[in-house]
C-alpha atoms as a PDB file:
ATOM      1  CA  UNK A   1      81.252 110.382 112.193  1.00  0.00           C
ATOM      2  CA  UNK A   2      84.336 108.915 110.285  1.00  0.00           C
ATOM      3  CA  UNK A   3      83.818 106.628 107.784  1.00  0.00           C
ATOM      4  CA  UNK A   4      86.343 105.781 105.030  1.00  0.00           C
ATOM      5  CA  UNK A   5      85.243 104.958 101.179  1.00  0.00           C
ATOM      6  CA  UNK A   6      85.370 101.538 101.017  1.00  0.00           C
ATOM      7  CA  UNK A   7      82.967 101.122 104.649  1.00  0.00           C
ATOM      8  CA  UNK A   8      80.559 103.530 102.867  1.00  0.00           C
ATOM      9  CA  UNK A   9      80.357 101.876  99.471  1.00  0.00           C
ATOM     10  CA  UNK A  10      79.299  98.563 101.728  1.00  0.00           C
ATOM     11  CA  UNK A  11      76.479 100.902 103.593  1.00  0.00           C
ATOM     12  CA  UNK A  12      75.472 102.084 100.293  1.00  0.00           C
ATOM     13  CA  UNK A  13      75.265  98.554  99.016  1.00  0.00           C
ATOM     14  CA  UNK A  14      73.544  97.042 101.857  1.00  0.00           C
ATOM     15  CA  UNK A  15      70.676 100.110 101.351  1.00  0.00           C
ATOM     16  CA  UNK A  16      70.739  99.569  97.705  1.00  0.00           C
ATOM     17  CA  UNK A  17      70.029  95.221  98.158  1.00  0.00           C
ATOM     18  CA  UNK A  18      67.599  95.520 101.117  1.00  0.00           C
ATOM     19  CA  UNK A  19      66.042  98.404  98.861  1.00  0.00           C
ATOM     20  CA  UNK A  20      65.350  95.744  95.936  1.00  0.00           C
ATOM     21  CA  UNK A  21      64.689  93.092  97.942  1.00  0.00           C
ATOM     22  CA  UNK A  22      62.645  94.206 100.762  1.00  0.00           C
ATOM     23  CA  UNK A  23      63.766  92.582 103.614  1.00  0.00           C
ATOM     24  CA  UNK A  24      66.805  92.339 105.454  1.00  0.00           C
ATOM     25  CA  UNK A  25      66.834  88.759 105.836  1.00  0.00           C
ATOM     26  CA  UNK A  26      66.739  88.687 102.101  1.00  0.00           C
ATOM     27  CA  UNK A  27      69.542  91.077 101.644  1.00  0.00           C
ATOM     28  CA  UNK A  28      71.828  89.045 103.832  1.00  0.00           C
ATOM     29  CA  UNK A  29      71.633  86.033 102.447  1.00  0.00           C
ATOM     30  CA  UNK A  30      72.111  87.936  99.020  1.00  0.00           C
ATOM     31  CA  UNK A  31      75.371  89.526 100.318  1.00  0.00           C
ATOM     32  CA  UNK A  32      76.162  86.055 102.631  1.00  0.00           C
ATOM     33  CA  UNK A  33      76.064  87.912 106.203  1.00  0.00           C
ATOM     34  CA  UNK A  34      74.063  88.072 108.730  1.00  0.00           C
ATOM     35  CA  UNK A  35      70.485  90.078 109.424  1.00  0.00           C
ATOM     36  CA  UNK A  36      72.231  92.490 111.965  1.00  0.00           C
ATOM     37  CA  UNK A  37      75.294  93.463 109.928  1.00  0.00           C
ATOM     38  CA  UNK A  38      72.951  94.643 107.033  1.00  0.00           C
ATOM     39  CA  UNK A  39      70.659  96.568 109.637  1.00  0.00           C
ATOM     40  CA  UNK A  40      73.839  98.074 111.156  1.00  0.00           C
ATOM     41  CA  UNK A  41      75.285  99.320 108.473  1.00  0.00           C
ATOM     42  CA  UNK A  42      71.973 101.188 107.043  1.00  0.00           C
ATOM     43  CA  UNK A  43      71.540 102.939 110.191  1.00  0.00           C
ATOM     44  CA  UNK A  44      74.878 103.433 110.067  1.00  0.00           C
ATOM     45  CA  UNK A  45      74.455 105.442 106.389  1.00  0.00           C
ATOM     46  CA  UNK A  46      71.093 107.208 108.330  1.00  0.00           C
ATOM     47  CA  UNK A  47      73.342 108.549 110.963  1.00  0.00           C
ATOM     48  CA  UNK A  48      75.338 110.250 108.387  1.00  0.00           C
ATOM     49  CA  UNK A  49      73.121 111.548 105.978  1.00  0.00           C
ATOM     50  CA  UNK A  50      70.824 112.455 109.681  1.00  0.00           C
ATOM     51  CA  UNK A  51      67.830 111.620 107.651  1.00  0.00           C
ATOM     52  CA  UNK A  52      65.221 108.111 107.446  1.00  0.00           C
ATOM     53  CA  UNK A  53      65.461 106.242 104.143  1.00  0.00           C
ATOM     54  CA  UNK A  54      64.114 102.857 105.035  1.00  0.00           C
ATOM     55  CA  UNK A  55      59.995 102.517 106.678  1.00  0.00           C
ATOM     56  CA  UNK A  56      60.612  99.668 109.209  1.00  0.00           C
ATOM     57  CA  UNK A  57      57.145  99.953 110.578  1.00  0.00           C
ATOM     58  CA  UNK A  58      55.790  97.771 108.516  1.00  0.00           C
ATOM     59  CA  UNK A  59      56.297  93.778 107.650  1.00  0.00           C
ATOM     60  CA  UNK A  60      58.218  94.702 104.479  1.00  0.00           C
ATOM     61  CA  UNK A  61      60.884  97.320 104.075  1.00  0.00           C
ATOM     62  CA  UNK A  62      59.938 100.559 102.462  1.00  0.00           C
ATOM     63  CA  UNK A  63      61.775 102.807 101.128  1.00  0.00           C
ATOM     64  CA  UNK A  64      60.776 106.607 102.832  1.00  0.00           C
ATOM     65  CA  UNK A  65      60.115 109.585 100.597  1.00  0.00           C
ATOM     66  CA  UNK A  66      63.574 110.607 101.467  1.00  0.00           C
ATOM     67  CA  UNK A  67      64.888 107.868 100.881  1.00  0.00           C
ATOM     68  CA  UNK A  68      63.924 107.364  97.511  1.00  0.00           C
ATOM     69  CA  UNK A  69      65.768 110.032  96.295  1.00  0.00           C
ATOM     70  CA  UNK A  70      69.665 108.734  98.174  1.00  0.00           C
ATOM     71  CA  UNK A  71      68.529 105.592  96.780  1.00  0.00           C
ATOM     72  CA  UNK A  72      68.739 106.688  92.901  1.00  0.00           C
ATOM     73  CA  UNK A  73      71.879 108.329  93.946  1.00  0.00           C
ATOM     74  CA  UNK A  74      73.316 105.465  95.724  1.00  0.00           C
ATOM     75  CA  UNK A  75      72.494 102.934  92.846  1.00  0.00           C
ATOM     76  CA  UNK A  76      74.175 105.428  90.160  1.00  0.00           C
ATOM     77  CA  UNK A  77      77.306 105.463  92.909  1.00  0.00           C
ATOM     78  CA  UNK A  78      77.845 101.645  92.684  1.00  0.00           C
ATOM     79  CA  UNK A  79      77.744 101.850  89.147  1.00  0.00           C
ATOM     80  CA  UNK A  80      80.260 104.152  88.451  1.00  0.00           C
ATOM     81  CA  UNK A  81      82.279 102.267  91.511  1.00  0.00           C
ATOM     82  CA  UNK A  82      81.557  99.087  89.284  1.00  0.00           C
ATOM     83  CA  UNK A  83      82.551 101.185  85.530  1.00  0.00           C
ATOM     84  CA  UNK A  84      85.359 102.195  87.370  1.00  0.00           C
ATOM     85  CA  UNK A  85      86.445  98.798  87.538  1.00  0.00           C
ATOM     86  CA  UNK A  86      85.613  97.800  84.427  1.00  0.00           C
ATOM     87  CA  UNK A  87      87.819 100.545  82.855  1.00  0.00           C
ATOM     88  CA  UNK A  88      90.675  99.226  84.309  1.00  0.00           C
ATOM     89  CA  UNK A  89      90.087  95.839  83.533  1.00  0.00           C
ATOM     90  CA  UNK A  90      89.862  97.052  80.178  1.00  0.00           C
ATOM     91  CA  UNK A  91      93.517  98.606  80.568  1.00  0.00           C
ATOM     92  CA  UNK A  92      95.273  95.063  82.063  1.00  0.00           C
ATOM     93  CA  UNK A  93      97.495  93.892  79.163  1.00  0.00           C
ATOM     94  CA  UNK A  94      97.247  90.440  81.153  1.00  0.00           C
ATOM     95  CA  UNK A  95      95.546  89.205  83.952  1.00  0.00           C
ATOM     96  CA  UNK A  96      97.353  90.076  87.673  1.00  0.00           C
ATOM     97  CA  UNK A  97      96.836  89.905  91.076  1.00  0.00           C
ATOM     98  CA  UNK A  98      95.337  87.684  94.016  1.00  0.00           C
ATOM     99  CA  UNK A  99      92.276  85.624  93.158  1.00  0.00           C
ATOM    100  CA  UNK A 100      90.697  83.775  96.310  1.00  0.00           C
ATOM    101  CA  UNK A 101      88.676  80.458  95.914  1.00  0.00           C
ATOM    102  CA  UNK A 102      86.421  78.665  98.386  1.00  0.00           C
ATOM    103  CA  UNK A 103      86.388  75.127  97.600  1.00  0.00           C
ATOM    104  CA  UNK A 104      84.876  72.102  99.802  1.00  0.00           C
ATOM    105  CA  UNK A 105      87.055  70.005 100.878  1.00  0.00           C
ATOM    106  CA  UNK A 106      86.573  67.122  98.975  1.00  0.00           C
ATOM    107  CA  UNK A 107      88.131  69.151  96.362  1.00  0.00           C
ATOM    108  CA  UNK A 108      91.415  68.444  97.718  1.00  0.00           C
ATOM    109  CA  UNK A 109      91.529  65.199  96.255  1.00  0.00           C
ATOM    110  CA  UNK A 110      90.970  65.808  92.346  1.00  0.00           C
ATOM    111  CA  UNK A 111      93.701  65.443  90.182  1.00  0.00           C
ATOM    112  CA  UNK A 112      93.716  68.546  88.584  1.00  0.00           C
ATOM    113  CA  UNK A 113      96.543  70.386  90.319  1.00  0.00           C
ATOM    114  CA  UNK A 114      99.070  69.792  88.184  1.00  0.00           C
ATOM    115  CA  UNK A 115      96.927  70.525  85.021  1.00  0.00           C
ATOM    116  CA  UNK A 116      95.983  74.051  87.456  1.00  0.00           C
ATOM    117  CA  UNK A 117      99.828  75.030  88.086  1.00  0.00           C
ATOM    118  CA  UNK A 118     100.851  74.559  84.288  1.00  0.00           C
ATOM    119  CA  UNK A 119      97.826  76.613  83.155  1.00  0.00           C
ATOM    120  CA  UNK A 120      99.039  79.735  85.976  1.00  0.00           C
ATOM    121  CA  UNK A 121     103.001  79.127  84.474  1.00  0.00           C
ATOM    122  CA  UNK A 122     101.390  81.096  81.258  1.00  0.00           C
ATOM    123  CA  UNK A 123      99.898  83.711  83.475  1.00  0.00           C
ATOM    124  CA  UNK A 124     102.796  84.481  85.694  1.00  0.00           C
ATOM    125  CA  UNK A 125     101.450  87.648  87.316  1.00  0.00           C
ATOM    126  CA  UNK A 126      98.310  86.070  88.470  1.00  0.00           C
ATOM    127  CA  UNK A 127      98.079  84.637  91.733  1.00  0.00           C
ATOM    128  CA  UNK A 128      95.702  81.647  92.888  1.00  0.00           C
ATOM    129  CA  UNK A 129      94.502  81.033  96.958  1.00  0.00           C
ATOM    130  CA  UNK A 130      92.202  78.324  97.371  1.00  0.00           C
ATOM    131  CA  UNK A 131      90.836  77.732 101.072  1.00  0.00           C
ATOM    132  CA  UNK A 132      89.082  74.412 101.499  1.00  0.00           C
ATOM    133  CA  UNK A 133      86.134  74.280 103.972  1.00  0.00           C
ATOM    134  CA  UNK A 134      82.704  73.287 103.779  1.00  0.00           C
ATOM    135  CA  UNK A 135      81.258  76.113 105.208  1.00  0.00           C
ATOM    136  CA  UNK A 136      82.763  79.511 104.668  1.00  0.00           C
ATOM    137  CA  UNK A 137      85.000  80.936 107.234  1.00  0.00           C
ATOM    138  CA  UNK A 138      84.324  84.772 105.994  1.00  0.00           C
ATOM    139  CA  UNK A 139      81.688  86.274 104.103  1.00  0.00           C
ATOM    140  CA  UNK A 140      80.958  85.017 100.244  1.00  0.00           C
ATOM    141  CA  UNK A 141      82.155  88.436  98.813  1.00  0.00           C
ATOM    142  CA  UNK A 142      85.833  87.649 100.335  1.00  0.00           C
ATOM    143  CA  UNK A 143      85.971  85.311  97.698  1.00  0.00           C
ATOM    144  CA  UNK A 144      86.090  86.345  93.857  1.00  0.00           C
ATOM    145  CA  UNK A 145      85.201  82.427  93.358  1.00  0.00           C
ATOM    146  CA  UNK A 146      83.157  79.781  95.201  1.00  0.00           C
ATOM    147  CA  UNK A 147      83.458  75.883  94.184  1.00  0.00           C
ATOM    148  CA  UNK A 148      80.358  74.435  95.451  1.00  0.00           C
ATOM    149  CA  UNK A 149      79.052  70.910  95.450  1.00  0.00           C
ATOM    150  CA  UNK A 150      75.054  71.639  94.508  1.00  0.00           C
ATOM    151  CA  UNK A 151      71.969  70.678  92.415  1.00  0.00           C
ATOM    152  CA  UNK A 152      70.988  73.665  91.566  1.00  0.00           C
ATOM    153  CA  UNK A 153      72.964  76.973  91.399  1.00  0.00           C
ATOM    154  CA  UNK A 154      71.512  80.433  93.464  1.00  0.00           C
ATOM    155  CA  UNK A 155      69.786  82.679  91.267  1.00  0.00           C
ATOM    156  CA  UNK A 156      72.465  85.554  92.537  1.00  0.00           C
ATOM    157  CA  UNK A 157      75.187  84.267  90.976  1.00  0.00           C
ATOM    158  CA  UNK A 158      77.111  83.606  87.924  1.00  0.00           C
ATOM    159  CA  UNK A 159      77.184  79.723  87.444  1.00  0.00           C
ATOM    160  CA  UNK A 160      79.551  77.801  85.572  1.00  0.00           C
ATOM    161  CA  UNK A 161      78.584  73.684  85.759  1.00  0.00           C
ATOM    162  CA  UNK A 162      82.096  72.157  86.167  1.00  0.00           C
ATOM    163  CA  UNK A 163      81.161  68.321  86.501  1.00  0.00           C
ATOM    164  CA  UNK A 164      78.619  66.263  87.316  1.00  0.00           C
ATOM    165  CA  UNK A 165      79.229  64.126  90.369  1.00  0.00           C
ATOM    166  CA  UNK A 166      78.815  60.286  90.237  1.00  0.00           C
ATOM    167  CA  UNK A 167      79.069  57.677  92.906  1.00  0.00           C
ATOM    168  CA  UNK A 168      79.739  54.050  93.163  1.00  0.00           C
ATOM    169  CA  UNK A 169      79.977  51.673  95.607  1.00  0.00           C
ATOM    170  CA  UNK A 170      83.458  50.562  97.322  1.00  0.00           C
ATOM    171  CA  UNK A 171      84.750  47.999  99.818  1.00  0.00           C
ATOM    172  CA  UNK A 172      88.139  46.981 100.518  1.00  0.00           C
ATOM    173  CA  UNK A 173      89.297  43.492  99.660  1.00  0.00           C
ATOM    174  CA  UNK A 174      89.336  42.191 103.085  1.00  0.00           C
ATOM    175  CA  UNK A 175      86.140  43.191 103.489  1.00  0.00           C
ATOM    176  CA  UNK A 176      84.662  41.117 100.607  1.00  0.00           C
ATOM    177  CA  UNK A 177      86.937  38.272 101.574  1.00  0.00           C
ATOM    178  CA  UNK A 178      85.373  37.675 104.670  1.00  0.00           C
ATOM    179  CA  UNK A 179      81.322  38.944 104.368  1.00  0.00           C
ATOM    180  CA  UNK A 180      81.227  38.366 100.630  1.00  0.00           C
ATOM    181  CA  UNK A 181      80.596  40.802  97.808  1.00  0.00           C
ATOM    182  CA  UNK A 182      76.515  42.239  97.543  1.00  0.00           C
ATOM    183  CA  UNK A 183      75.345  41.667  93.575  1.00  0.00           C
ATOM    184  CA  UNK A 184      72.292  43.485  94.288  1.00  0.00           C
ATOM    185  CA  UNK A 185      70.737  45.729  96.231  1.00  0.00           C
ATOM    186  CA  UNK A 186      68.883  43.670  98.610  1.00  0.00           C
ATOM    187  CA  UNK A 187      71.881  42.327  99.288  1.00  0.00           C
ATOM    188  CA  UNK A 188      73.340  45.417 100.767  1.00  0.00           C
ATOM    189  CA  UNK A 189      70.699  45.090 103.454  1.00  0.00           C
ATOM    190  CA  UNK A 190      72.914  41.799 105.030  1.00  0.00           C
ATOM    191  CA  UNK A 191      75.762  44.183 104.960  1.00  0.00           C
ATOM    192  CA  UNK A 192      77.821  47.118 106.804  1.00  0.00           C
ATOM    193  CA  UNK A 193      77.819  50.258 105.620  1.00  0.00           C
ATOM    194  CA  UNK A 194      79.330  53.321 106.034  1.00  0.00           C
ATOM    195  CA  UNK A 195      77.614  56.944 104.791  1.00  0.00           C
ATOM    196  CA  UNK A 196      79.521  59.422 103.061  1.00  0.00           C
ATOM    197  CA  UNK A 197      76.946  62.756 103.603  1.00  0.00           C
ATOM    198  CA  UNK A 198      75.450  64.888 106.026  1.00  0.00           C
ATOM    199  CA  UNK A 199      72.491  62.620 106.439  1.00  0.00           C
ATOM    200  CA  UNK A 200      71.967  60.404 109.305  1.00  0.00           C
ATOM    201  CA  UNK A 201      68.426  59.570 109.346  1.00  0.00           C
ATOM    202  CA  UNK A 202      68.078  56.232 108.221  1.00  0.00           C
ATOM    203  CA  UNK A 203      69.345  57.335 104.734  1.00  0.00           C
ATOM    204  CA  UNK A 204      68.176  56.232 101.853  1.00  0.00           C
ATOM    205  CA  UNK A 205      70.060  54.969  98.536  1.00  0.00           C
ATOM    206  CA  UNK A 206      68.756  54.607  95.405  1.00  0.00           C
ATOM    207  CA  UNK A 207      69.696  52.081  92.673  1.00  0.00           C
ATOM    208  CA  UNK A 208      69.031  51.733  88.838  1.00  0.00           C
ATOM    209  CA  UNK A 209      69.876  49.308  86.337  1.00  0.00           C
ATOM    210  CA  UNK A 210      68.427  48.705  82.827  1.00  0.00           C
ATOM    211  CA  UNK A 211      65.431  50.549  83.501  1.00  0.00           C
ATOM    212  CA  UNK A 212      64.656  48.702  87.558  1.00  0.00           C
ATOM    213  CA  UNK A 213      65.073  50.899  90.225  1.00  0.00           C
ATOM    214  CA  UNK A 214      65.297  49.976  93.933  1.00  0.00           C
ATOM    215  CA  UNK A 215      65.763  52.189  96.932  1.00  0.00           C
ATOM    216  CA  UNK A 216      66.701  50.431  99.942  1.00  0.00           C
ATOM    217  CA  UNK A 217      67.908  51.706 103.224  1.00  0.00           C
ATOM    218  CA  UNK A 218      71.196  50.244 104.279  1.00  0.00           C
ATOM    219  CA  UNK A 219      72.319  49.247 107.931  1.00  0.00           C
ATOM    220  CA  UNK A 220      74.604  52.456 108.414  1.00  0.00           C
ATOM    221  CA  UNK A 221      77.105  51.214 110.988  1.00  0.00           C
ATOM    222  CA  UNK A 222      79.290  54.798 111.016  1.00  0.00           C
ATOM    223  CA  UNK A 223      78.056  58.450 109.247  1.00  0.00           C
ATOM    224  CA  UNK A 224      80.684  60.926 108.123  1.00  0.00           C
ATOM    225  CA  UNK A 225      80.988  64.120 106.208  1.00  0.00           C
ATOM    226  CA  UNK A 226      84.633  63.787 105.566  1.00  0.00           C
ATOM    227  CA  UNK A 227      85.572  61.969 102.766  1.00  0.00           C
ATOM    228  CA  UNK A 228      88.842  60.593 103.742  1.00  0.00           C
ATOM    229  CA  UNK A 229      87.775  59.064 106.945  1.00  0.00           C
ATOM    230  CA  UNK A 230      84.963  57.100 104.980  1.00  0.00           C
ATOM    231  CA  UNK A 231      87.277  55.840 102.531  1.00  0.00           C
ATOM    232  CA  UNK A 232      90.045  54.888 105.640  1.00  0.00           C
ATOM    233  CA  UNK A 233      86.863  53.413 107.677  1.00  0.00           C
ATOM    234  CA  UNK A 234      86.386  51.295 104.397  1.00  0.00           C
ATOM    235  CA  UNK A 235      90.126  50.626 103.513  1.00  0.00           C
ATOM    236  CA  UNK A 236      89.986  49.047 107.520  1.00  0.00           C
ATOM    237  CA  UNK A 237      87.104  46.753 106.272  1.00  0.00           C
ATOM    238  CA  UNK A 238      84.542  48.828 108.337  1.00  0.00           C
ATOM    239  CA  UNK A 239      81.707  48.368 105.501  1.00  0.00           C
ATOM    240  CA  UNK A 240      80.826  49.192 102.789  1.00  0.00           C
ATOM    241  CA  UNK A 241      80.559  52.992 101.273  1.00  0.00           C
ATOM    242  CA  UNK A 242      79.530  55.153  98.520  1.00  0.00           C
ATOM    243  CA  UNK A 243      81.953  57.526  97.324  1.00  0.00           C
ATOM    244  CA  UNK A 244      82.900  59.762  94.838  1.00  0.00           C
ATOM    245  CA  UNK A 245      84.078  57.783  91.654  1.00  0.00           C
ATOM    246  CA  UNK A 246      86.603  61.035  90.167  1.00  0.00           C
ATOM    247  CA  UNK A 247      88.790  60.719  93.917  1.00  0.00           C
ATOM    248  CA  UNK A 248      89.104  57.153  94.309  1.00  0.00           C
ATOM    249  CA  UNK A 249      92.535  57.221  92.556  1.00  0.00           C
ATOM    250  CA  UNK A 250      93.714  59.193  94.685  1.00  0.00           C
ATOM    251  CA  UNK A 251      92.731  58.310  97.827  1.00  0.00           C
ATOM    252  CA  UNK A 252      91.540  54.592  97.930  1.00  0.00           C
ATOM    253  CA  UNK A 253      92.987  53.167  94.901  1.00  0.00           C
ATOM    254  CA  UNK A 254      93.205  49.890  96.462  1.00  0.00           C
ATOM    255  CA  UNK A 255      89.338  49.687  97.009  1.00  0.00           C
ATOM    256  CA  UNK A 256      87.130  47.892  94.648  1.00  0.00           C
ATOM    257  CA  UNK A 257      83.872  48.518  93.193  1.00  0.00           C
ATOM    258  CA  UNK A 258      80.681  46.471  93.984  1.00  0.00           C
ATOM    259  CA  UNK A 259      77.849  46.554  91.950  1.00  0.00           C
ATOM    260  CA  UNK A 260      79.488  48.449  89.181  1.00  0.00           C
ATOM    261  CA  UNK A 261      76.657  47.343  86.342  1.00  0.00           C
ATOM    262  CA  UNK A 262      74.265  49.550  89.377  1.00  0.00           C
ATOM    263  CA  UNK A 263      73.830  53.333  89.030  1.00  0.00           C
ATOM    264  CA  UNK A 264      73.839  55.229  92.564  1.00  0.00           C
ATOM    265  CA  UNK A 265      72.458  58.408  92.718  1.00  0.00           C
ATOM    266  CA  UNK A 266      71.198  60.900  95.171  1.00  0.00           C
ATOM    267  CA  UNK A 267      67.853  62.078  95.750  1.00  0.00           C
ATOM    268  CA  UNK A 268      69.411  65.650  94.694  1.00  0.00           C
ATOM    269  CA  UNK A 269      71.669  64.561  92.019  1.00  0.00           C
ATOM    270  CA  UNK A 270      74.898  67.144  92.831  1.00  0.00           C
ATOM    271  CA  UNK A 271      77.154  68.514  90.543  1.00  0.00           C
ATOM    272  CA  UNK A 272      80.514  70.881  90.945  1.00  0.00           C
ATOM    273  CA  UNK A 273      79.415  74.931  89.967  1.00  0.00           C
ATOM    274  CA  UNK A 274      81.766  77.734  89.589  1.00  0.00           C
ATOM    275  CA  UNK A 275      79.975  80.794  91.077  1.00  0.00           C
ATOM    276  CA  UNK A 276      81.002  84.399  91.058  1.00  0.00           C
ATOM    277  CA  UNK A 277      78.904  87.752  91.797  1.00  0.00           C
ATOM    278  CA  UNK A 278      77.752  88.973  88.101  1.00  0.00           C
ATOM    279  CA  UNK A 279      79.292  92.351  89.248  1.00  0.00           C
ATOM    280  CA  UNK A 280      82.859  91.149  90.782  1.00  0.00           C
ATOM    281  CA  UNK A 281      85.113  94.437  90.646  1.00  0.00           C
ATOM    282  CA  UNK A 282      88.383  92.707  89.105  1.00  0.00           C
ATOM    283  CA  UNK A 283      86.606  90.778  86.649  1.00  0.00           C
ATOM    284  CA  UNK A 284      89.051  90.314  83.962  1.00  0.00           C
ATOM    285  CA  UNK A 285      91.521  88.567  86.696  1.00  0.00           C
ATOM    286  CA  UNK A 286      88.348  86.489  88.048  1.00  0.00           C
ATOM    287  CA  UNK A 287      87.447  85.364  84.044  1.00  0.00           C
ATOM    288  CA  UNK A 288      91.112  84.115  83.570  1.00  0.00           C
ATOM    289  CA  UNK A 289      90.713  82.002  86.820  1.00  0.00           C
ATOM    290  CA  UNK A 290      87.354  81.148  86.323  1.00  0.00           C
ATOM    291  CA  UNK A 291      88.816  79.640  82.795  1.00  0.00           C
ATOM    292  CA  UNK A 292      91.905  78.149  84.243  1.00  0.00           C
ATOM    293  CA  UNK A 293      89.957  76.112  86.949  1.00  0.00           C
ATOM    294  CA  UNK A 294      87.470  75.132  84.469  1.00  0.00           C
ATOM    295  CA  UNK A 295      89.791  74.049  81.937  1.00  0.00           C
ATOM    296  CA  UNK A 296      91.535  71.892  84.722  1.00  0.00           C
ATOM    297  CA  UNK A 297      89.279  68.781  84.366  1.00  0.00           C
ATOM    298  CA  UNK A 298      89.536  68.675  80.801  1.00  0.00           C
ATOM    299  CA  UNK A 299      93.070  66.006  81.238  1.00  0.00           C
ATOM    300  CA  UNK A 300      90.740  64.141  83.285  1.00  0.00           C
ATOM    301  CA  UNK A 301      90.136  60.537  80.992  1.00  0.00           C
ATOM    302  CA  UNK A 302      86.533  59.079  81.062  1.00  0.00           C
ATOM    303  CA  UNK A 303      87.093  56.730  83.433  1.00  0.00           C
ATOM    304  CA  UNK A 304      87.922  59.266  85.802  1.00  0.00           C
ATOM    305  CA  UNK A 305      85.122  61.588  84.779  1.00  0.00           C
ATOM    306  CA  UNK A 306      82.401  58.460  85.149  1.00  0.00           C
END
């Protein structure tokens, strides 16, 4: 059976992770594929070493007698693959090569890039791709970087905290013209308003000021996950919505807060994390980028970072 290096090492490693882990569901989400891809490519390495190493007759994997012997062998491969690395990271006079980020997309709209593209200027042989999507197109470990809006970071991972994301409240002029302007929460209820989020089951927003706290749940007249259609549904008069305080300037700078003196927050308060694998093969190139991106935000005034 051919086989090159490189679809080996990922047979090896998908043995090695369902090994530790004991499932293959567990193993996939570890490695961000799916179930059948790790189960393929195990029996994939038991064709070609023609012998068992995983017990699938029972709930939890086990590894088989002969198995336990590949699998010391296959954990000292990776990490010589991963020491091999390592050496030559130690050998780079200067960071190079192609670094890939995933990044939602509501990323697109902080003003960072300009801070970003000075910071690479100083690094000239190392490249930056960032592909924006909310859900990843290809598996997590085609990415040396992942930009993720969450409250808490895996356990898997690496985690950098970038910035804490705050919200406010925003309606466009016209808007308040004609229905008024809320001043507190309750009166949000005798308003439109338009939900920036994935959840559209009579959502819930919570308020705080000077130690009161209200929740309320608003008459949602339009839900949306995109970002720039809330703030153009708003912009149109539509409502009123809560969005992310950094991007207004660059996307709605002609909306006006409501309620500023109010805190909104989240059930899950979220905050922007840097993750990478702790054992990323070209990890000297992946620090410098991890350091450039984090060191974008740091123009950013307070206003901006509220």
């Amino acid at each position: 059976m051919k086989c090159t290096t490189a679809d080996m090492l990922s047979c090896i490693e998908a043995f090695v992770v369902s090994a530790d882990l004991g499932s293959f569901a567990r193993a996939a989400k570890h490695l961000n594929v799916s179930p059948s891809v790790i189960s393929k490519k195990i029996a994939k390495l038991e064709r070609i070493l023609g012998i068992t190493i995983l017990d699938r007759s029972t709930r939890k994997l086990r590894v088989s007698t002969n198995g336990a012997q590949v699998l010391v062998l296959c954990q000292e491969m990776l990490r010589l693959n991963l020491s091999l690395f390592e050496v030559r990271d130690s050998l780079l006079v200067e960071p190079q090569g192609l670094i890939r980020i995933l990044a939602p997309k509501l990323m697109q709209h902080l003003p960072i890039y300009k801070s970003l593209c000075t910071s690479l200027e100083k690094m000239p042989k190392l490249k930056i791709f960032i592909e924006f999507a909310d859900r990843a197109p290809l598996p997590s470990d085609h990415f040396d970087i992942e930009i993720r809006l969450i409250s808490q970071p895996p356990m898997d991972r690496v985690a950098k905290k970038w910035l804490d994301l705050n919200y406010g409240l925003y309606a466009s002029q016209r808007y308040v013209s004609v229905n008024g302007e809320p001043t507190s929460p309750d009166d949000l209820i005798k308003h439109s308003c338009i939900q920036y989020g994935e959840d559209i089951s009579q959502p819930i927003w919570k308020f705080s000021c000077e130690g009161n706290i209200f929740n309320i749940r608003p008459s949602i007249v339009c839900c949306t996950n995109e970002v720039t259609a809330a703030a153009a549904m708003t912009l149109q008069g539509a409502g009123i919505t809560c969005l992310p305080q950094l991007i207004i300037p660059s996307i709605a700078p002609d909306l006006i807060e409501v309620m500023p003196e109010w805190n909104f927050s989240h059930s899950h308060p979220l905050a922007v994390w840097l993750l990478y694998p702790a054992d990323r093969y070209n990890s000297a190139n992946r620090r410098a980028a991890v350091e450039i991106v984090y060191n974008a935000v740091n123009h950013l005034n307070p206003h901006q970072m509220a």
